[in-house]
PDB file of N, CA and C in Angstrom:
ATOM      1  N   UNK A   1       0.834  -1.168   0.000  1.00  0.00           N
ATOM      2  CA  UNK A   1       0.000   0.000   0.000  1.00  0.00           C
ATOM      3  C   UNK A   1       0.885   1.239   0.000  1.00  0.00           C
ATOM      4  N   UNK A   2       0.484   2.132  -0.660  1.00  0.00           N
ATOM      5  CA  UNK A   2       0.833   3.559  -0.448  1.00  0.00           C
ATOM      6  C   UNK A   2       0.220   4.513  -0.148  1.00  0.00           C
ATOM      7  N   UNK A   3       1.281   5.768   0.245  1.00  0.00           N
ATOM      8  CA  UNK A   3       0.390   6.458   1.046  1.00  0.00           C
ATOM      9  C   UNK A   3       1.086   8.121   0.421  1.00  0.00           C
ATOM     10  N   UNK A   4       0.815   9.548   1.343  1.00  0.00           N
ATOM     11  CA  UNK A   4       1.547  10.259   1.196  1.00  0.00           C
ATOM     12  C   UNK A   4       2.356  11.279   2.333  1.00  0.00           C
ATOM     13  N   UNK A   5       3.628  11.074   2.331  1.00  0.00           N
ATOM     14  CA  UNK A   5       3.937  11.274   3.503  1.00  0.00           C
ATOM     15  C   UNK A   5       4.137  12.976   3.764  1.00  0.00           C
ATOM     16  N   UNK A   6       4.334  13.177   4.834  1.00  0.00           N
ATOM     17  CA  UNK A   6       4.398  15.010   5.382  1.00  0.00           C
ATOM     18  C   UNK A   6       4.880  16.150   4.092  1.00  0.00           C
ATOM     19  N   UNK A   7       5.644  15.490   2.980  1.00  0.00           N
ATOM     20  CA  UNK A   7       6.120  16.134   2.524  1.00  0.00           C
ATOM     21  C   UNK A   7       5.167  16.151   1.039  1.00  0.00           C
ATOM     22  N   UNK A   8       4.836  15.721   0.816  1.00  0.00           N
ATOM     23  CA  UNK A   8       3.711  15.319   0.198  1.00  0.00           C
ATOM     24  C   UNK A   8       4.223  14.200  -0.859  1.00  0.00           C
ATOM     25  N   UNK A   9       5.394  13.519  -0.826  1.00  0.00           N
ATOM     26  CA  UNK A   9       5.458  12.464  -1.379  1.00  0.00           C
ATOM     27  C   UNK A   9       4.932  11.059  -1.565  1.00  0.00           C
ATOM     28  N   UNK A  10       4.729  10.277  -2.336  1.00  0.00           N
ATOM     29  CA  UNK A  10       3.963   8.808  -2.176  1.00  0.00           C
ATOM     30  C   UNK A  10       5.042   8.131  -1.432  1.00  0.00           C
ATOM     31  N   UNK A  11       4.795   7.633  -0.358  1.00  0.00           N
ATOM     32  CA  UNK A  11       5.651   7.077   0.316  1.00  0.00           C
ATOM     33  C   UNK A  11       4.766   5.480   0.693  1.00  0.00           C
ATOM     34  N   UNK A  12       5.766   4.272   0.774  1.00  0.00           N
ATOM     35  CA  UNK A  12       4.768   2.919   1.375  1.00  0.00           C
ATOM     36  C   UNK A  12       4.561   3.380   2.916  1.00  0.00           C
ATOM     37  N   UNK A  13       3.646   2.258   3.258  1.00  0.00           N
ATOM     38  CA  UNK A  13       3.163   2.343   4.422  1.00  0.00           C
ATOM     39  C   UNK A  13       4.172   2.112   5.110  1.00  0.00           C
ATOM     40  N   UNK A  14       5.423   0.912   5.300  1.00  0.00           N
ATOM     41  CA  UNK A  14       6.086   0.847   6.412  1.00  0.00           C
ATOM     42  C   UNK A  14       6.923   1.907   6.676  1.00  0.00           C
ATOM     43  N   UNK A  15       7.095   2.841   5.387  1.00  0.00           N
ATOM     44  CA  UNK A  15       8.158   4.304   5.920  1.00  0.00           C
ATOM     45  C   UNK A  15       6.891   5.544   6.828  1.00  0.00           C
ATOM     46  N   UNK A  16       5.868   4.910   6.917  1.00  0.00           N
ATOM     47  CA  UNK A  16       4.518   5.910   7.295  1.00  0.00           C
ATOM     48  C   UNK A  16       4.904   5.121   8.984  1.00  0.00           C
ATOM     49  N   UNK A  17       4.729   3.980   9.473  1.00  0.00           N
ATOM     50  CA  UNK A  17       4.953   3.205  10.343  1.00  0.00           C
ATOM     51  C   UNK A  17       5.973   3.328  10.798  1.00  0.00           C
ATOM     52  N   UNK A  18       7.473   4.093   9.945  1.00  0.00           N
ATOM     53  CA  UNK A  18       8.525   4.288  11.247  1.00  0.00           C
ATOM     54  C   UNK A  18       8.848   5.178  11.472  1.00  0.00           C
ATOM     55  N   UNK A  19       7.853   6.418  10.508  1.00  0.00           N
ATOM     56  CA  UNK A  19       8.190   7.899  11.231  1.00  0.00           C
ATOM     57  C   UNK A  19       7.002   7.840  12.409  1.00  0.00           C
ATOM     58  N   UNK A  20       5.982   7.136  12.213  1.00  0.00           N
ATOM     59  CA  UNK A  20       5.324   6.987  13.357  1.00  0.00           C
ATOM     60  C   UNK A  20       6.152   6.761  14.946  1.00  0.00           C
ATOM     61  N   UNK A  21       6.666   5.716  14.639  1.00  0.00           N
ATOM     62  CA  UNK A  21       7.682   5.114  15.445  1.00  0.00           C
ATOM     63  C   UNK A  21       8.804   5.802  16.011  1.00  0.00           C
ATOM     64  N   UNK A  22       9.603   6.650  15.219  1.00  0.00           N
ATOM     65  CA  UNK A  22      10.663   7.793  15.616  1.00  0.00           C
ATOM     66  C   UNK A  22       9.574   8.798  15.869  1.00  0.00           C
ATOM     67  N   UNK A  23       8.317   9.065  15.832  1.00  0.00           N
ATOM     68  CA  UNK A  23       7.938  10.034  16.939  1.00  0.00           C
ATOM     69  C   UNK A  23       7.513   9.794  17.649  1.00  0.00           C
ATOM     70  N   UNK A  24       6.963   8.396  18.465  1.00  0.00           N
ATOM     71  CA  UNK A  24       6.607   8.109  19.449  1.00  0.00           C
ATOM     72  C   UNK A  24       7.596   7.718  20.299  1.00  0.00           C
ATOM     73  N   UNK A  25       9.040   7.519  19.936  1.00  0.00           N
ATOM     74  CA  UNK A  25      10.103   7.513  20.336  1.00  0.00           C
ATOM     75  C   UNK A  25      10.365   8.652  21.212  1.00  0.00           C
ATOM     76  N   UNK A  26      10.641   9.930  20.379  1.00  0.00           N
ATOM     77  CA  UNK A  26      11.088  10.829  20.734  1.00  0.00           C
ATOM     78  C   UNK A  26       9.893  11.311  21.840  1.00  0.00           C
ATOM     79  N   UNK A  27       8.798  11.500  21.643  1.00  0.00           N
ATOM     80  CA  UNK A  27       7.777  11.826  22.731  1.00  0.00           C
ATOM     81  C   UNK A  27       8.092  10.859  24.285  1.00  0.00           C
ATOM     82  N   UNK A  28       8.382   9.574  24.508  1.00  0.00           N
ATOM     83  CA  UNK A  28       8.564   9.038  25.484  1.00  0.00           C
ATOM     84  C   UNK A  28      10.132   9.812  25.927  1.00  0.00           C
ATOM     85  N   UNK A  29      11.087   9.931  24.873  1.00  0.00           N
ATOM     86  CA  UNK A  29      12.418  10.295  25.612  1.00  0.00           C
ATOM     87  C   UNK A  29      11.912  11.533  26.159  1.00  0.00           C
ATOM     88  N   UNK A  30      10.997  12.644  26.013  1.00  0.00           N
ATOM     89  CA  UNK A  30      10.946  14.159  25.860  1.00  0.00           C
ATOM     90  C   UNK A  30      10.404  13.986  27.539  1.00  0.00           C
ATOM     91  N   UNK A  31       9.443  12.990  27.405  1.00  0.00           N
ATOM     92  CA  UNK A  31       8.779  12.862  28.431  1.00  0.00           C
ATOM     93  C   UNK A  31       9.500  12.027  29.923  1.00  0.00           C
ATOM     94  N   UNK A  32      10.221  11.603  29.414  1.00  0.00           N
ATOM     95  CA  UNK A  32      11.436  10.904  30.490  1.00  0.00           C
ATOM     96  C   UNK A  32      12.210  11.674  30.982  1.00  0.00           C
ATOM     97  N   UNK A  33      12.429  12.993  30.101  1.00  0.00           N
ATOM     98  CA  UNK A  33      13.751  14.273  31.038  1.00  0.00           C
ATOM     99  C   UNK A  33      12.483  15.129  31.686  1.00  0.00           C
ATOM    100  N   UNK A  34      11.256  15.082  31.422  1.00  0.00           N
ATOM    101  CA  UNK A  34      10.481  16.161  32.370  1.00  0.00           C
ATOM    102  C   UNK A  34       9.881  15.073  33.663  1.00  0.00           C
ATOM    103  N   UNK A  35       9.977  13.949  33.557  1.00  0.00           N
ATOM    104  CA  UNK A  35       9.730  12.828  35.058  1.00  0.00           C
ATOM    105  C   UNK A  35      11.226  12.858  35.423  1.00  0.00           C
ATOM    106  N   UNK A  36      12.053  13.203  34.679  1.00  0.00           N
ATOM    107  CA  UNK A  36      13.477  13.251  35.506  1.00  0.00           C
ATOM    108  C   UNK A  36      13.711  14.364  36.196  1.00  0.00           C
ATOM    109  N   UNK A  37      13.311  15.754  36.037  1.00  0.00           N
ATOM    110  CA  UNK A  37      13.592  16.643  36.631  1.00  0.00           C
ATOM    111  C   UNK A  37      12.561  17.109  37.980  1.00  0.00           C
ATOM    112  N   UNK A  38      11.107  16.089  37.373  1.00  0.00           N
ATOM    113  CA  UNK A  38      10.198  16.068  38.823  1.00  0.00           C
ATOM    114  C   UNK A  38      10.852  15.090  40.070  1.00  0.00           C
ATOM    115  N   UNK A  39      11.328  13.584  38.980  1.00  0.00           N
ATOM    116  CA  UNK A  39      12.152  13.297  40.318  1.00  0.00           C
ATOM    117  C   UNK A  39      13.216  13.930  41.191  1.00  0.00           C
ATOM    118  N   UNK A  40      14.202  14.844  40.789  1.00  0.00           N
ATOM    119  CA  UNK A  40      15.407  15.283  41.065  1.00  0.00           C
ATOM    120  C   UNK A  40      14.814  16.496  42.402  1.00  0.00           C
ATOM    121  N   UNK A  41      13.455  16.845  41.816  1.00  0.00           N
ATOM    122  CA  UNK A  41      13.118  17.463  42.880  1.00  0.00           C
ATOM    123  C   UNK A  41      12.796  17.029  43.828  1.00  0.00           C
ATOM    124  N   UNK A  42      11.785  15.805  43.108  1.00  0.00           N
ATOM    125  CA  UNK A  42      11.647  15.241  45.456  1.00  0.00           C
ATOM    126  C   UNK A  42      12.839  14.979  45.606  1.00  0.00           C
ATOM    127  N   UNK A  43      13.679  14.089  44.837  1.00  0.00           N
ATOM    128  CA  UNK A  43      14.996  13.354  45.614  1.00  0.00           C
ATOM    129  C   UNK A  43      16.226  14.838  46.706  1.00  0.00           C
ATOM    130  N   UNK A  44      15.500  16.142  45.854  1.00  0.00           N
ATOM    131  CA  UNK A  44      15.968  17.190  46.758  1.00  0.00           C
ATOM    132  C   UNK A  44      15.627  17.532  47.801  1.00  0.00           C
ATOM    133  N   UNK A  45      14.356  17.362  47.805  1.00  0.00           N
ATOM    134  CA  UNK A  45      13.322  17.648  49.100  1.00  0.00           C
ATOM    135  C   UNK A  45      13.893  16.748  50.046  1.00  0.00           C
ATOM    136  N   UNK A  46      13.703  15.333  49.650  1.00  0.00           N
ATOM    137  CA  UNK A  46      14.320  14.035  50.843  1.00  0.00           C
ATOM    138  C   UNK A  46      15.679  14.495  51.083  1.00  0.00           C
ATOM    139  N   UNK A  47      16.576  15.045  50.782  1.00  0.00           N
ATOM    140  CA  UNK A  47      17.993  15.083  50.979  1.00  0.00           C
ATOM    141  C   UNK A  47      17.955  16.064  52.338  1.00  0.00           C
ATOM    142  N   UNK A  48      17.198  15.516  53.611  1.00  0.00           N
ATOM    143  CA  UNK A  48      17.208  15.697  54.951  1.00  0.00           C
ATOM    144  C   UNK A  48      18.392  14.708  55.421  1.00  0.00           C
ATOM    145  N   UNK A  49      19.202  15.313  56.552  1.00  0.00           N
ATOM    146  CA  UNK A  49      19.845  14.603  57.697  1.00  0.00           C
ATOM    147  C   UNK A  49      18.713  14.242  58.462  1.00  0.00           C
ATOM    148  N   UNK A  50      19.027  13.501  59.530  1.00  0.00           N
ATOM    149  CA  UNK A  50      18.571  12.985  60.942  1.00  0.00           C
ATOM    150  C   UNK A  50      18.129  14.135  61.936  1.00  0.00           C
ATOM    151  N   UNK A  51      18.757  15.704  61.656  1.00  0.00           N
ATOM    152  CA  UNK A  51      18.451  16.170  62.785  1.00  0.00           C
ATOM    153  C   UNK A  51      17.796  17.296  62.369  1.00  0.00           C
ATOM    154  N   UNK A  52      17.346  16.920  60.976  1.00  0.00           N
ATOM    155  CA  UNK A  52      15.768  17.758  60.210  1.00  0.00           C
ATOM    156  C   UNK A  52      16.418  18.715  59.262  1.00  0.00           C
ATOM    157  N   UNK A  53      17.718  19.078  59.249  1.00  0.00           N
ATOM    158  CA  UNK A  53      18.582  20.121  58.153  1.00  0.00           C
ATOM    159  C   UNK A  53      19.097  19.528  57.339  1.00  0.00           C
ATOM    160  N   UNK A  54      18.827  20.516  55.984  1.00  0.00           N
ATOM    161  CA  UNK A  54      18.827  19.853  54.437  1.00  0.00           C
ATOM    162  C   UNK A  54      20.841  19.528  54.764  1.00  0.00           C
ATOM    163  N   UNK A  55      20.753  18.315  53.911  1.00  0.00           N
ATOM    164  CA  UNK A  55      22.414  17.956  53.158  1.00  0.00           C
ATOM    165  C   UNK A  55      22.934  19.061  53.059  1.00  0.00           C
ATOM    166  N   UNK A  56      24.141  19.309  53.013  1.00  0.00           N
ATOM    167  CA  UNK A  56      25.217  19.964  52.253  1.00  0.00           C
ATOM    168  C   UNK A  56      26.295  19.030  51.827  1.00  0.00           C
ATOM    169  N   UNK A  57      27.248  19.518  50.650  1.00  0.00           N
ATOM    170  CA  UNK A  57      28.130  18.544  49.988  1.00  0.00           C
ATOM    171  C   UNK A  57      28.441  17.271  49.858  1.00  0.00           C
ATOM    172  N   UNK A  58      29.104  16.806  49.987  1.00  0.00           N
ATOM    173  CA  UNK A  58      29.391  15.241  49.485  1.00  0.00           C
ATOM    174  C   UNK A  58      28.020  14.694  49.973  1.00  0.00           C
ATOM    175  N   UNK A  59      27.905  14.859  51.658  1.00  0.00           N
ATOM    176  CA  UNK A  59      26.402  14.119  51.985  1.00  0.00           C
ATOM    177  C   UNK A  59      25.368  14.075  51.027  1.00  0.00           C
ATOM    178  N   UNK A  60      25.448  15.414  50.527  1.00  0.00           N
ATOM    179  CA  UNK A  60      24.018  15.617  49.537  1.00  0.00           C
ATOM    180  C   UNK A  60      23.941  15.148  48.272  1.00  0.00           C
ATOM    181  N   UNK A  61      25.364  15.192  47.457  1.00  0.00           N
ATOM    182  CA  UNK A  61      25.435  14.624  46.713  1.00  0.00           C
ATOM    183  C   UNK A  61      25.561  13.022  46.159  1.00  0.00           C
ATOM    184  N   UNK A  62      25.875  12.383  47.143  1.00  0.00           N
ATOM    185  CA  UNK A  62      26.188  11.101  47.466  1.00  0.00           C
ATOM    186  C   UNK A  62      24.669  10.520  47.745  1.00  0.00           C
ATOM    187  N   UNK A  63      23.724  11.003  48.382  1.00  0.00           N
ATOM    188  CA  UNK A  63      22.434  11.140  48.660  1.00  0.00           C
ATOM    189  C   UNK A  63      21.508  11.022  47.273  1.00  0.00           C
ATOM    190  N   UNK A  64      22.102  12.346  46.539  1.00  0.00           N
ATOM    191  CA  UNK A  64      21.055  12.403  45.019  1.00  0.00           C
ATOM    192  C   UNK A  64      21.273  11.514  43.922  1.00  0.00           C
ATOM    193  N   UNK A  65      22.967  11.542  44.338  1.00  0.00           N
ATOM    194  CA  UNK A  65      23.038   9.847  43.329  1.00  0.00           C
ATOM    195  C   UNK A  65      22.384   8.705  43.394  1.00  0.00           C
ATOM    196  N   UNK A  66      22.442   8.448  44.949  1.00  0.00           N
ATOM    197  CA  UNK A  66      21.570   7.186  44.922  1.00  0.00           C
ATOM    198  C   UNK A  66      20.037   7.080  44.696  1.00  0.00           C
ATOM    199  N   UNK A  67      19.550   8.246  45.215  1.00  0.00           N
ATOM    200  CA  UNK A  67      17.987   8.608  44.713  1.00  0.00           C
ATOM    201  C   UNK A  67      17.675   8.319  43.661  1.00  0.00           C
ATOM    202  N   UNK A  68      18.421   9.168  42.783  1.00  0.00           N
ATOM    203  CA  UNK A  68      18.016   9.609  41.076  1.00  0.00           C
ATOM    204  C   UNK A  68      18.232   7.795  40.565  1.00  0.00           C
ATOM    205  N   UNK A  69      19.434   7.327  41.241  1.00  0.00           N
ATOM    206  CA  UNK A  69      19.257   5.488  40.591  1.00  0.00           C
ATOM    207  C   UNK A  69      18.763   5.068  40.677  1.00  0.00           C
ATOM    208  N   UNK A  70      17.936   4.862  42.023  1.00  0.00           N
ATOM    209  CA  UNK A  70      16.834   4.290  42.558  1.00  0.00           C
ATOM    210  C   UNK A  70      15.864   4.754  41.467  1.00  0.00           C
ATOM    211  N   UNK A  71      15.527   5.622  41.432  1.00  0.00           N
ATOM    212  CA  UNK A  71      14.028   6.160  40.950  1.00  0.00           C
ATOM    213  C   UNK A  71      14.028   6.381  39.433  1.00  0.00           C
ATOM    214  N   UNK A  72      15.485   5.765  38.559  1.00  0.00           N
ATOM    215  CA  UNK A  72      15.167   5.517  37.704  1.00  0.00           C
ATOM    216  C   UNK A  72      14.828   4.053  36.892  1.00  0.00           C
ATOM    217  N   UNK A  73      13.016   4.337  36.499  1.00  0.00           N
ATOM    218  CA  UNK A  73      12.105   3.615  35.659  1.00  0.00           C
ATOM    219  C   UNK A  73      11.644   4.334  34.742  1.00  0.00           C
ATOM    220  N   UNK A  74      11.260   3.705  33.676  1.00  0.00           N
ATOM    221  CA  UNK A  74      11.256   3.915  32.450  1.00  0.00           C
ATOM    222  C   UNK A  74       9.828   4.262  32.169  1.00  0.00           C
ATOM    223  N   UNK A  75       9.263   4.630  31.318  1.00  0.00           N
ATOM    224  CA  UNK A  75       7.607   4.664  31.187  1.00  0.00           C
ATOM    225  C   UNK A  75       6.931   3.321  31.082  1.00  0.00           C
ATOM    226  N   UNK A  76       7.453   2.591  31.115  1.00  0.00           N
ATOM    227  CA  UNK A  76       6.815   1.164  30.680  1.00  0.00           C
ATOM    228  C   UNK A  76       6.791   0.359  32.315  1.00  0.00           C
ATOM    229  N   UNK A  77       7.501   1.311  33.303  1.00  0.00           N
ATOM    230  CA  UNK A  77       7.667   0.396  34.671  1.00  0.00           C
ATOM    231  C   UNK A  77       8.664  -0.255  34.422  1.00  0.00           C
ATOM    232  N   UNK A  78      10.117  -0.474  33.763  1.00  0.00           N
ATOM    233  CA  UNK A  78      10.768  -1.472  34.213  1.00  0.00           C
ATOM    234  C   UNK A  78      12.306  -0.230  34.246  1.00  0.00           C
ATOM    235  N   UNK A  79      12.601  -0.803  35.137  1.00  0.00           N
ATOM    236  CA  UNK A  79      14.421   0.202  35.324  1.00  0.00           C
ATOM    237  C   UNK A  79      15.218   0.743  33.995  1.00  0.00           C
ATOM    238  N   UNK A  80      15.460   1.328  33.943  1.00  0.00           N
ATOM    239  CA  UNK A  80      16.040   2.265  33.148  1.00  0.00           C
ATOM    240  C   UNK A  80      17.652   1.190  33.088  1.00  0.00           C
ATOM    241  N   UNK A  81      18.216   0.989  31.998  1.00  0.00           N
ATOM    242  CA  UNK A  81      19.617   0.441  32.003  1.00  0.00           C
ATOM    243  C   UNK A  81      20.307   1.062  31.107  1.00  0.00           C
ATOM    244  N   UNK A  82      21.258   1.003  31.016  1.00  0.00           N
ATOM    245  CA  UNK A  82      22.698   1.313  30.367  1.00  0.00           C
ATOM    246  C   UNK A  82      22.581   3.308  29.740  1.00  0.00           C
ATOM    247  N   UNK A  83      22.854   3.974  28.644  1.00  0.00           N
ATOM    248  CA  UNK A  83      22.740   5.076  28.511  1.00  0.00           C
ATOM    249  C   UNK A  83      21.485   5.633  28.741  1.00  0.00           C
ATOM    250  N   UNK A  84      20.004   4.972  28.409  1.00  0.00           N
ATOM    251  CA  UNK A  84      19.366   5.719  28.685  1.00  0.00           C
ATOM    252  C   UNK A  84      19.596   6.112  30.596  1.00  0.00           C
ATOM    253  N   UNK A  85      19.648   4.879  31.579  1.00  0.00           N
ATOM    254  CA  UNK A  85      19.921   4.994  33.004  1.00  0.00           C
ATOM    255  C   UNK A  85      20.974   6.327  33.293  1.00  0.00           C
ATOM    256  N   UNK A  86      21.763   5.798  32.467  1.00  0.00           N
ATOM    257  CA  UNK A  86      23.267   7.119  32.796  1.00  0.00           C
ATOM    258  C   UNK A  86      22.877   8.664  32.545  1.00  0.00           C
ATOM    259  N   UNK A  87      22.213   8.996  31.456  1.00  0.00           N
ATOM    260  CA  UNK A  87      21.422  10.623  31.258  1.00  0.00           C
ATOM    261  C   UNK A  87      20.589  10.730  31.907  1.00  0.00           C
ATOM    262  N   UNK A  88      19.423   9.204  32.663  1.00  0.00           N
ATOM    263  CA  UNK A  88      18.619   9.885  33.455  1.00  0.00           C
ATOM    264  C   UNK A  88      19.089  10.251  35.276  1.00  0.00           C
ATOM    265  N   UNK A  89      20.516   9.552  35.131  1.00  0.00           N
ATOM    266  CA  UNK A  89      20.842   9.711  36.629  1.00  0.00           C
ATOM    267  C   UNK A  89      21.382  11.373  36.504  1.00  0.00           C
ATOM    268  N   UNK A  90      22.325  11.837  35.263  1.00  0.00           N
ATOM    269  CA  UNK A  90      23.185  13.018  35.404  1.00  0.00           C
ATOM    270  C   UNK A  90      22.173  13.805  35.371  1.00  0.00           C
ATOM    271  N   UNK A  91      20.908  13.767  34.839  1.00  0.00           N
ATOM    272  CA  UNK A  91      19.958  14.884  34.608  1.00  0.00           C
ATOM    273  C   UNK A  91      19.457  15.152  35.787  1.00  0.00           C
ATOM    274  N   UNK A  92      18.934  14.282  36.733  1.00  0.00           N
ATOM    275  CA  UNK A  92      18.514  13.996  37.707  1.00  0.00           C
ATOM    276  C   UNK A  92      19.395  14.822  38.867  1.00  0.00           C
ATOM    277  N   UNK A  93      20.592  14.317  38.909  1.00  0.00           N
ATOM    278  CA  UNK A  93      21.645  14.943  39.789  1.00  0.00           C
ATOM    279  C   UNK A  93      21.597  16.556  39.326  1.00  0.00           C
ATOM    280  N   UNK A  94      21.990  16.766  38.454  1.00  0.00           N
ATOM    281  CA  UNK A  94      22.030  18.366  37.761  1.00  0.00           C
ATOM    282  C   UNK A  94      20.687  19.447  38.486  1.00  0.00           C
ATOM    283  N   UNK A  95      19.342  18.421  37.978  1.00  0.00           N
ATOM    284  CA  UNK A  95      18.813  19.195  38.806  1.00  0.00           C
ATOM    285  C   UNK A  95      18.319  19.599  39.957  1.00  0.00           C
ATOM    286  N   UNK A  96      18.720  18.902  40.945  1.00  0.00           N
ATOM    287  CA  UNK A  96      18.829  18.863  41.987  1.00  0.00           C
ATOM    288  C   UNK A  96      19.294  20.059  42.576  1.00  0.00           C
TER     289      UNK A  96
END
């Protein structure tokens, strides 16, 4: 089957099916750095000591690392691994 794609060319259906695909792509990544920067904020909020005063240095940072790892999952519910995990931990940390 054919079709016509954005540009107004006749294009087949499976090149219609993987720009579909590279934009539903890109919408989940877009949407993974704005749940990354909501996490980075609680994981800021939690970055309490024991005696009720926020972290400072290494504590705090050592703190947001492990948060932002922890709390990275993917949109689908399952853990985040290898580069995508690694941009969502630095993003995470950054904004903190």
């Amino acid at each position: 089957m054919w079709g016509r794609g954005h540009s107004g060319k006749i294009v087949s259906r499976s090149s219609l099916k993987e720009e579909m695909m590279k934009r539903l792509a890109l919408a989940i990544l877009i949407t993974s750095f704005a749940v990354g920067s909501a996490m980075a904020q609680s994981c800021a909020t939690k970055a309490v000591g024991s005696d009720g005063k926020p972290l400072a240095g290494a504590a705090k940072a050592s703190f947001m690392k492990k948060c932002c790892t922890d709390s990275a999952i993917g949109s689908d519910g399952k853990p985040l691994a290898g580069a995508a995990k690694t941009s969502y931990v630095a993003k995470c940390v950054k904004g903190g």
